[in-house]
Protein backbone atom coordinates (compact mmCIF):
# COMPACT_ATOMS: atom_id res chain seq x y z
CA UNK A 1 0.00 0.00 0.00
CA UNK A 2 1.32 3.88 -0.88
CA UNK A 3 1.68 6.16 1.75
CA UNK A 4 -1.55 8.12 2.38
CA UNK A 5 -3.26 4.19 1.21
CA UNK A 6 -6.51 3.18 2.89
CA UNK A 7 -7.09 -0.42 2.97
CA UNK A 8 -10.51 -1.92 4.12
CA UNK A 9 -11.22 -5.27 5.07
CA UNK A 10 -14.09 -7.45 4.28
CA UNK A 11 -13.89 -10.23 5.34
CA UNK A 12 -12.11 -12.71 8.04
CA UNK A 13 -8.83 -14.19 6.37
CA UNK A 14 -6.82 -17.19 8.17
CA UNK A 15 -3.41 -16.95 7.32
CA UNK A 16 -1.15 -20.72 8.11
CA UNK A 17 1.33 -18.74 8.82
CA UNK A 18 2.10 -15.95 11.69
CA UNK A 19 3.12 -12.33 10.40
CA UNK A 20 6.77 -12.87 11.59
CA UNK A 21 7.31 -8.99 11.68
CA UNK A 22 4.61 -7.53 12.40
CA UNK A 23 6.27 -4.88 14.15
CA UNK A 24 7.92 -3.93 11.05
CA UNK A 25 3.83 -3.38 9.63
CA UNK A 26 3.38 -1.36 12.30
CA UNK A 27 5.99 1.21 11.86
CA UNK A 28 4.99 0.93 7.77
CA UNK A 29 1.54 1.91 8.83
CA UNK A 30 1.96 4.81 10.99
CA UNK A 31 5.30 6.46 8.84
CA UNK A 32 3.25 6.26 5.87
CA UNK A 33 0.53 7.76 7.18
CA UNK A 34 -1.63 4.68 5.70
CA UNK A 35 -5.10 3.63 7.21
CA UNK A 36 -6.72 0.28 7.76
CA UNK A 37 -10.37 -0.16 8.51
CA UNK A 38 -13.20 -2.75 8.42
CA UNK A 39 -16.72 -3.40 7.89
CA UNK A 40 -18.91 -4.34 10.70
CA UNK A 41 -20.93 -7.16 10.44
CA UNK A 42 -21.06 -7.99 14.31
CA UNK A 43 -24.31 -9.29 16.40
CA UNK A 44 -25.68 -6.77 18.89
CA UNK A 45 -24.43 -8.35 21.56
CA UNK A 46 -20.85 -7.32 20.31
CA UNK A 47 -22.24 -3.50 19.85
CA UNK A 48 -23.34 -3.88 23.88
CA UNK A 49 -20.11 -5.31 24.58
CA UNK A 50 -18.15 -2.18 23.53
CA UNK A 51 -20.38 0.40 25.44
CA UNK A 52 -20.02 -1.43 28.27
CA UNK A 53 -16.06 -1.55 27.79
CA UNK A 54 -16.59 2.17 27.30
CA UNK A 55 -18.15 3.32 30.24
CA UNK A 56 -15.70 0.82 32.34
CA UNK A 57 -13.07 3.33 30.63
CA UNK A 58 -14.75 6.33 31.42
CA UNK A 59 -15.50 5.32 35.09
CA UNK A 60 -11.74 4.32 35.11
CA UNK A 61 -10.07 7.45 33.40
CA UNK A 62 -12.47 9.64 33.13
CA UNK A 63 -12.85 11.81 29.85
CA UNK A 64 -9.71 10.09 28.34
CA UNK A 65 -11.35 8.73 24.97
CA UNK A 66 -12.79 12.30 24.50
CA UNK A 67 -9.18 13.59 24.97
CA UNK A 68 -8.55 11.30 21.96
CA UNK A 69 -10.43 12.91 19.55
CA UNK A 70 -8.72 16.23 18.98
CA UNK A 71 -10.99 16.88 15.74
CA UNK A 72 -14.28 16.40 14.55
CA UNK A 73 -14.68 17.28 11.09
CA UNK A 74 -18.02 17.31 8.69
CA UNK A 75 -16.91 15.77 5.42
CA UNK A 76 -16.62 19.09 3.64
CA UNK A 77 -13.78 20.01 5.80
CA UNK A 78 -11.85 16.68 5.94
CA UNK A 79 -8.81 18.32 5.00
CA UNK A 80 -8.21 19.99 8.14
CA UNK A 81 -8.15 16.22 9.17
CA UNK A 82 -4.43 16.45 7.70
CA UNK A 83 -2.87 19.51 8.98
CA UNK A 84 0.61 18.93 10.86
CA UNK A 85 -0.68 20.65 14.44
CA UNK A 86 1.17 19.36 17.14
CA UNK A 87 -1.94 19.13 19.19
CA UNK A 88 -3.85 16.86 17.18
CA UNK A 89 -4.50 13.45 18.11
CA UNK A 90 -6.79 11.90 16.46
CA UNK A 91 -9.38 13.28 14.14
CA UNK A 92 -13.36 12.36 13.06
CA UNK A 93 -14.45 12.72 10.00
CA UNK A 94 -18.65 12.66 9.86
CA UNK A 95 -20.80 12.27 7.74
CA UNK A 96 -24.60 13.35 7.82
């Protein structure tokens, strides 16, 4: 994948054989600024599971997934999403 790539899952792939350096990915991933994602095809049970993981955080550490999220962009302004501020975390791009 390029730097900048997006790759998206779609499925659930078994691989024999254990990513030896996955580290290595790792590193790829965040130097080159490249994003994986995945579709969600999960019960709602799962769904429950994660809000209830989330408010075990919040209880825990307070507002720290808000802290997170530094940005939270409507689609028209997803470029901001980009910008080299040294107080940006993580950004949300919406869409309505």
């Amino acid at each position: 994948m390029n730097s900048n790539g997006v790759l998206c899952f779609l499925g659930v792939y078994r691989d024999k054989k254990a990513c030896q350096d996955f580290g290595r990915v790792l590193t790829s991933m965040v130097l080159g600024n490249r994003v994986i994602f995945r579709s969600v095809s999960s019960d709602k049970i799962h769904f429950k599971m994660v809000i209830t993981d989330m408010i075990k955080i919040k209880s825990t550490y307070g507002n720290l997934l808000e802290k997170l999220i530094t940005q939270k962009l409507p689609l028209r302004e997803f470029s901001k999403a980009f910008s080299r501020e040294k107080s940006a975390i993580k950004s949300v791009i919406y869409f309505k």
